[in-house]
Protein backbone atom coordinates (compact mmCIF):
# COMPACT_ATOMS: atom_id res chain seq x y z
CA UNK A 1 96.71 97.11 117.04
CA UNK A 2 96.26 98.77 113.85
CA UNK A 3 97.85 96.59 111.83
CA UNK A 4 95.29 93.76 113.30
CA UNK A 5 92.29 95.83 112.76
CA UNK A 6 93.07 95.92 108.98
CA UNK A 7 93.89 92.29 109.28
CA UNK A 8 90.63 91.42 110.80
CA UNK A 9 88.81 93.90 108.69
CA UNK A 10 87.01 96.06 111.54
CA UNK A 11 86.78 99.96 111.83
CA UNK A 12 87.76 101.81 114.95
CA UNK A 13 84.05 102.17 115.20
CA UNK A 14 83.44 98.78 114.57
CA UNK A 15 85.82 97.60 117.51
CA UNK A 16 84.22 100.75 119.50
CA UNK A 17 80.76 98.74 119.48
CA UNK A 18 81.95 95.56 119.75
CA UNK A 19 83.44 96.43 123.07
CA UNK A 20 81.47 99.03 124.23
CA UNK A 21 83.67 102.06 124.62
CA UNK A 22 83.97 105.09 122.82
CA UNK A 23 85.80 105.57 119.42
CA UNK A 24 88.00 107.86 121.47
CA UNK A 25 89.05 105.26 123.62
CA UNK A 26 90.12 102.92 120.72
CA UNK A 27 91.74 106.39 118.96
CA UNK A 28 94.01 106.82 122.66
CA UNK A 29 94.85 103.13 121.94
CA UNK A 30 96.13 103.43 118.54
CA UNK A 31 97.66 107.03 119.76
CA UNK A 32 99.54 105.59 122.43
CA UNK A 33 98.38 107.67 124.51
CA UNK A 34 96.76 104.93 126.80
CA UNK A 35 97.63 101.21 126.98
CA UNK A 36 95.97 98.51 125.19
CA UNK A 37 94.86 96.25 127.79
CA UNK A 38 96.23 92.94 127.52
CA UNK A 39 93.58 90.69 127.72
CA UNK A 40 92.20 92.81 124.54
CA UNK A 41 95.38 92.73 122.44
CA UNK A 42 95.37 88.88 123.00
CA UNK A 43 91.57 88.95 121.64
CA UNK A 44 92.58 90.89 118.77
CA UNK A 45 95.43 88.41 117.78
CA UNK A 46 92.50 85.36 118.24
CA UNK A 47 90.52 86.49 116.24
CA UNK A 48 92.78 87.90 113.25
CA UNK A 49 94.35 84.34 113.50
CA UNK A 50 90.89 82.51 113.58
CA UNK A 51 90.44 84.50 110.35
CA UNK A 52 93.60 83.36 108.58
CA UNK A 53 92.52 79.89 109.24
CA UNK A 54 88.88 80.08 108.08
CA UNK A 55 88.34 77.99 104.84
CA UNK A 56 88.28 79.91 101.47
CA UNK A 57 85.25 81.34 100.36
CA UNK A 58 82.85 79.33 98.24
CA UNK A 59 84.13 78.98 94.43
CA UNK A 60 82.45 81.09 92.13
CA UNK A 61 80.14 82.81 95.04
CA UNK A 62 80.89 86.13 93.49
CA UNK A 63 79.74 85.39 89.80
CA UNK A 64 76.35 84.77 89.52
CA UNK A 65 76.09 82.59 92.72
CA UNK A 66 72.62 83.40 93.45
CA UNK A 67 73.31 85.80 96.15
């Protein structure tokens, strides 16, 4: 789960609010000290690979683009 948090970018904290729980909760997670649930670790995966296939950023966005 770790590895697709960095993946997808999120914090524990971030995740935390997203679902709703505490940070502890996500921290027992990563610990092992609880189970993932598996309807959340097949979220997780989703949404990392929904990433991976999002188009590439705008050319050029970063220099100067107006932003």
């Amino acid at each position: 789960m770790d590895a697709l948090l960095k993946q997808i970018g999120w914090s524990v904290q971030t995740l935390a609010q997203r679902l709703g729980v505490r940070t502890s909760t996500i921290g027992d997670w990563l610990n092992g000290r609880r189970n993932i649930p598996d309807n959340l670790a097949d979220w997780l995966r989703q949404v990392a690979r929904a990433l991976d296939q999002a188009p590439a950023l705008p050319e050029g966005w970063r220099s100067g683009g107006g932003c």
